[in-house]
Protein backbone atom coordinates (compact mmCIF):
# COMPACT_ATOMS: atom_id res chain seq x y z
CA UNK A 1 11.83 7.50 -12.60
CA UNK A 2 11.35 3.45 -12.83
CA UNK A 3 10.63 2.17 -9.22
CA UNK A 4 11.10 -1.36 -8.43
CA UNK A 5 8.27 -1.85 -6.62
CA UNK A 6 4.95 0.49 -6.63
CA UNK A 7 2.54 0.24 -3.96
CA UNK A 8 -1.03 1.83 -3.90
CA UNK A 9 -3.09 1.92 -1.31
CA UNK A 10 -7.22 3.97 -1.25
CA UNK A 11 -6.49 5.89 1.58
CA UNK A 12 -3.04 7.81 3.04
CA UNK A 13 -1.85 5.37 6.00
CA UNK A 14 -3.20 1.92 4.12
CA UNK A 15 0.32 0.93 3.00
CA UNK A 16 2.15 2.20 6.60
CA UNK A 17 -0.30 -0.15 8.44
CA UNK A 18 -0.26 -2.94 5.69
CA UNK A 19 3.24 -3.07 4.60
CA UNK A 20 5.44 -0.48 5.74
CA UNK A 21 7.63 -2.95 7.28
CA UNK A 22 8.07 -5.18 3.81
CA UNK A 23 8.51 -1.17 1.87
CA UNK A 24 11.37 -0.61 4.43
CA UNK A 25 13.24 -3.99 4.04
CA UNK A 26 13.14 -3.45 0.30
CA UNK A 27 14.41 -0.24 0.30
CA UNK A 28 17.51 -1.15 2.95
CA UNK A 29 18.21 -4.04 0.22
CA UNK A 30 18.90 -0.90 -2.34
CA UNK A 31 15.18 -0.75 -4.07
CA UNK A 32 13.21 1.97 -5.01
CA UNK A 33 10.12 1.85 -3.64
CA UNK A 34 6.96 4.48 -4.13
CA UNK A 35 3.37 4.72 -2.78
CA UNK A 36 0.37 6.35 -4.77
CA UNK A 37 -2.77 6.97 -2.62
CA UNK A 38 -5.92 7.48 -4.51
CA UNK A 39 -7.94 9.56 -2.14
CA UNK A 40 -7.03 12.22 0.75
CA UNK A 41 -9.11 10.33 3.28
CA UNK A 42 -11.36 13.45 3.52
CA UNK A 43 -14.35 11.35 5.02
CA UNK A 44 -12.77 9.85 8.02
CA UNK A 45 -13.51 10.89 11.07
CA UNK A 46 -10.66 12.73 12.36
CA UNK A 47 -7.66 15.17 10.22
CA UNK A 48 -8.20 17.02 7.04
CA UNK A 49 -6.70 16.68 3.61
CA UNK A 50 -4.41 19.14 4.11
CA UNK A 51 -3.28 17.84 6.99
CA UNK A 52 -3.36 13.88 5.94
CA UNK A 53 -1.24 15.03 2.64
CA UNK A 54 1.54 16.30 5.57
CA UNK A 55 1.52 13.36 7.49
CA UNK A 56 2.10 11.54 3.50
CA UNK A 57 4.93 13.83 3.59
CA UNK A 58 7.03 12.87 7.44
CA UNK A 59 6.02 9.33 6.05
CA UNK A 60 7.84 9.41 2.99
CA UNK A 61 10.35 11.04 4.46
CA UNK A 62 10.97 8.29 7.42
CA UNK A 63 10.27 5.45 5.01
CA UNK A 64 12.95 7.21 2.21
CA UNK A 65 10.69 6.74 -0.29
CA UNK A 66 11.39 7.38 -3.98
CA UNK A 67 8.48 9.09 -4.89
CA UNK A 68 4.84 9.59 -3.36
CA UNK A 69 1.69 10.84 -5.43
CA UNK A 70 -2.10 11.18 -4.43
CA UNK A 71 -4.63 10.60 -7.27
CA UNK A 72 -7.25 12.41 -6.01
CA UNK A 73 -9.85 10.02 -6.02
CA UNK A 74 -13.26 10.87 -4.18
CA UNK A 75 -13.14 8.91 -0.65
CA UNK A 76 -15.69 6.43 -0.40
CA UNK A 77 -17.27 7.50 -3.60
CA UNK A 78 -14.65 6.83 -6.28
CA UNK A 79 -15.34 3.45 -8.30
CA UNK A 80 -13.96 0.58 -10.24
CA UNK A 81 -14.06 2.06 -13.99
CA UNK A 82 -12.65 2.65 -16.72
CA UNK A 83 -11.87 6.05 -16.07
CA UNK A 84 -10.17 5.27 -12.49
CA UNK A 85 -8.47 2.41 -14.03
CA UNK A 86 -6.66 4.50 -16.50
CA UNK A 87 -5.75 7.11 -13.98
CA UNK A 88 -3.92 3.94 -12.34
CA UNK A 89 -2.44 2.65 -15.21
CA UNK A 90 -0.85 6.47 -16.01
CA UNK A 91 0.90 5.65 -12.95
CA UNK A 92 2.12 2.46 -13.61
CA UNK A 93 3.90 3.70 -17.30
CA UNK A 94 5.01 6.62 -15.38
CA UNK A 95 6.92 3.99 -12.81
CA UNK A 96 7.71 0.79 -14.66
CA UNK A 97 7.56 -1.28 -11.55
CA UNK A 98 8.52 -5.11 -11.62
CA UNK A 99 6.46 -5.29 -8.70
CA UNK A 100 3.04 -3.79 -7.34
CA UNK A 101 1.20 -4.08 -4.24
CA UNK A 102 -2.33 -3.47 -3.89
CA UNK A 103 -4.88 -3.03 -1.23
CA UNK A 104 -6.60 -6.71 0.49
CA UNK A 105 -8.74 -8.50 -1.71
CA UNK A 106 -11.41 -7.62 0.83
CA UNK A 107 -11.30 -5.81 3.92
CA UNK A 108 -13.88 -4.03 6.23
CA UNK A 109 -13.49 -1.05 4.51
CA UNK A 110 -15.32 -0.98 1.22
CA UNK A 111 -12.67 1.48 -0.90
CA UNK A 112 -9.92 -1.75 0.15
CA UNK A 113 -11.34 -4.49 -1.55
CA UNK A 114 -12.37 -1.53 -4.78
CA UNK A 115 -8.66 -0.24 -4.84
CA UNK A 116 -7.36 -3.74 -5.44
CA UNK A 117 -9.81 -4.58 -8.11
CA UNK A 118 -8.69 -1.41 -9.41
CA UNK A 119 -5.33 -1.66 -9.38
CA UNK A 120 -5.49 -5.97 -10.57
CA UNK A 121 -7.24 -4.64 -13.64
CA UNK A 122 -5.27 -1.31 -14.44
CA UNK A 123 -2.33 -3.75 -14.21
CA UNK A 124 -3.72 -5.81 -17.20
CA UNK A 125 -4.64 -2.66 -19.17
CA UNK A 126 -1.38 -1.12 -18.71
CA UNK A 127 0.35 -3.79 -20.64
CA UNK A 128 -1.99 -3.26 -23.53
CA UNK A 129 -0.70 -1.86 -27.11
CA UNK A 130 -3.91 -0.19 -28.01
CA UNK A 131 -4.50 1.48 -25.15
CA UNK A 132 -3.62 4.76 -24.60
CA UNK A 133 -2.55 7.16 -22.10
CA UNK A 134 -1.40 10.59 -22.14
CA UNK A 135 0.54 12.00 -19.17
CA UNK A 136 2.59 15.57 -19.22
CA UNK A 137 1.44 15.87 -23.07
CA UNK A 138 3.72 12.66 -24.04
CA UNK A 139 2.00 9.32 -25.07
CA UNK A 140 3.21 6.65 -23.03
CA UNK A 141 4.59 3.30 -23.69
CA UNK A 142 2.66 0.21 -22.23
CA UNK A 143 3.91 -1.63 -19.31
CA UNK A 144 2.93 -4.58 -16.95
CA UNK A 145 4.13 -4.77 -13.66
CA UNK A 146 5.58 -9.12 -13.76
CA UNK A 147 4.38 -9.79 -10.01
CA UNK A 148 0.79 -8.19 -8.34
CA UNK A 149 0.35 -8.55 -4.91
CA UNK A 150 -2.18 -8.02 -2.28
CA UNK A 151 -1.42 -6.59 1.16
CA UNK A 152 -3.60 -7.85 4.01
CA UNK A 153 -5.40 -5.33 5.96
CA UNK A 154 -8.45 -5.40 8.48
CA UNK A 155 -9.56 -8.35 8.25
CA UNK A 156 -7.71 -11.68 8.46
CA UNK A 157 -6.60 -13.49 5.35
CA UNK A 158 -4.67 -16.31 5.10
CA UNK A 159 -1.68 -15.21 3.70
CA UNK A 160 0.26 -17.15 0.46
CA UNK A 161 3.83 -15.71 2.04
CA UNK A 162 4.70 -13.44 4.73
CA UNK A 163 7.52 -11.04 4.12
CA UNK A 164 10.06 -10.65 8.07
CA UNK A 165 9.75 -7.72 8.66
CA UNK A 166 11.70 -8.11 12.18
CA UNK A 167 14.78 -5.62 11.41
CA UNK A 168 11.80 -3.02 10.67
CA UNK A 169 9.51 -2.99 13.16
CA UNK A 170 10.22 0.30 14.47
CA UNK A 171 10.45 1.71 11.36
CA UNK A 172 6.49 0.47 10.26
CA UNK A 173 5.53 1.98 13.60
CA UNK A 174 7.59 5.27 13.26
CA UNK A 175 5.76 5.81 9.63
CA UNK A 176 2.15 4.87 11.06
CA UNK A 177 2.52 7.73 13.81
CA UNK A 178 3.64 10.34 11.20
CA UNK A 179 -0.40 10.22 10.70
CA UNK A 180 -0.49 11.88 13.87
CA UNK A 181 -4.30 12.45 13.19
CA UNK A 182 -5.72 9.27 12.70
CA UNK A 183 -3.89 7.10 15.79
CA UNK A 184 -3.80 6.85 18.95
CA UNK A 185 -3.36 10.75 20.83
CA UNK A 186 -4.91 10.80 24.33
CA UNK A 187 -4.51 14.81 23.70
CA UNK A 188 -6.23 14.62 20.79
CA UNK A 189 -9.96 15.82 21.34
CA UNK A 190 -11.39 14.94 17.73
CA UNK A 191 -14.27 12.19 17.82
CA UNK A 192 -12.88 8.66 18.37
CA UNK A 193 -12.38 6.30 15.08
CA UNK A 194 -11.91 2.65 14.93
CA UNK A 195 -8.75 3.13 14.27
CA UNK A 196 -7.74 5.82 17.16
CA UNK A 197 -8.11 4.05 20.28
CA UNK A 198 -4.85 2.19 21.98
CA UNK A 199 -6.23 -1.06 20.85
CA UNK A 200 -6.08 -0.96 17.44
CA UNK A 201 -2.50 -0.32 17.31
CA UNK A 202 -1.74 -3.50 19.77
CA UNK A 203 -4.04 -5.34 17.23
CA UNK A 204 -1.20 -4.02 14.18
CA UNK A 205 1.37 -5.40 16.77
CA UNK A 206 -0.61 -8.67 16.96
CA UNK A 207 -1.36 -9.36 13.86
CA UNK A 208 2.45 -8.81 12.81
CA UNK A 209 3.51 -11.08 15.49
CA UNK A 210 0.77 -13.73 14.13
CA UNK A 211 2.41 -13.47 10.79
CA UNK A 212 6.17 -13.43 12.14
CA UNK A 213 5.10 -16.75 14.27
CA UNK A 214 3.92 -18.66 10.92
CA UNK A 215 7.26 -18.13 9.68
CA UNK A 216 9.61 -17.98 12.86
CA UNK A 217 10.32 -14.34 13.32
CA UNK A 218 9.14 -11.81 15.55
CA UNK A 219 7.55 -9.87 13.03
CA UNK A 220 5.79 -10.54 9.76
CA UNK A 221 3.45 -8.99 7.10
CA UNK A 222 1.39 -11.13 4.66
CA UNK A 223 0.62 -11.01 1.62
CA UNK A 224 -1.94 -12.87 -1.21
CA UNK A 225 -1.21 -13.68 -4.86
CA UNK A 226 -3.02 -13.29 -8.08
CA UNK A 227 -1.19 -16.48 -9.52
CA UNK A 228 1.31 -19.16 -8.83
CA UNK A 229 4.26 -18.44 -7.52
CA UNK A 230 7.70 -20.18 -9.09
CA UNK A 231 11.17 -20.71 -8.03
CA UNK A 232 14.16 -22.22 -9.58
CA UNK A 233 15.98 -23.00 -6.44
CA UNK A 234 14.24 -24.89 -3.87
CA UNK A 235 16.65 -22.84 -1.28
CA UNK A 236 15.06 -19.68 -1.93
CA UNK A 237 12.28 -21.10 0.47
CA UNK A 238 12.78 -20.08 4.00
């Protein structure tokens, strides 16, 4: 299946809080759209992996994704090699996207700033002749993505465009619950997580608000490029 657009993110829930909002608006405009996690989030504080892999699942289904895969990748542990990097670039000649988004360039989180180093790198490789990769016993063709992206997570970046994301707020916030295990639950009983508490999710809100002021909306998400941006029409700028 070729996907227009391919995000990954290091942990189930990175895209939904990052760019849920921009995966929504692309998919209402007729795209196909898929997200490949690399690890099960196994050592966060609260869920399992079985149960993190559901809450994948009621996201997927909310956002109508076209397809959803988790790479297995050990949480925290897994690291910016060759080995990882081909596992990414599988991915990428199994999709064909024209576009991928990646995790922040740096974050609080140390498996962020990794995943998009990762994923900048695997999309280089990908497009390389001499390289290759074996998936369901068939050699695969190379491919690179034309546009790489970086969503922006914890911590603030300035962003090089924001994406309105206004039509879809409710839809990012619907997909961020599905992880029923990781937000805010006052009848949850699991230890509390920097990312549990009431706060954090009015800090999403903010920060989407922040973005949709820049650009006159009510809601935005942001994003960071790996090189210059063109247009041919100076009306495509909003």
């Amino acid at each position: 299946m070729k996907l227009d657009i391919l995000v990954f993110a290091a942990h189930p829930d990175d895209a939904e809080l990052a760019c849920s909002g921009t995966i929504a608006a692309s998919i209402a405009q007729g795209k196909k759209v898929g997200i490949v996690d690399f690890t099960q989030g196994e050592l966060g504080t609260r869920g399992t992996p079985e149960i993190r892999l559901q809450e994948a699942l009621e996201s997927s289904r909310i956002l109508n994704l076209s397809a959803r895969e988790n790479l297995g990748f050990k949480d925290i542990l897994f690291m910016d090699d060759t080995h990882h990097q081909l596992e990414v670039v599988k991915m990428i000649r199994k999709y064909q996207p024209e576009i991928v988004l990646a995790n922040a360039i740096s974050d609080r989180h140390p498996d962020h700033a990794k995943g998009g180093e990762v994923v900048s790198k695997a999309c280089f490789v990908s497009g390389l002749r001499k390289v290759e990769t074996i998936l369901e016993d068939q050699v695969q063709s190379p491919w690179r993505p034309k546009y790489v992206y970086h969503y922006i997570q914890n911590n603030y970046i300035q962003p090089d465009f924001v994406v309105d994301i206004s039509e879809f707020w409710s839809s990012k916030i619907e997909s961020i619950m599905a992880f029923k295990s990781q937000f805010y639950d006052p009848e949850n009983k699991e230890p509390e997580s920097f990312i549990s508490s009431k706060h954090f999710l009015d800090f999403i809100e903010a920060r989407a608000r922040e973005f949709g002021h820049s650009i006159n909306v009510a809601y935005g998400e942001g994003f960071t490029k790996e090189r210059m941006i063109g247009i041919s029409d100076l009306f495509d700028l909003k």
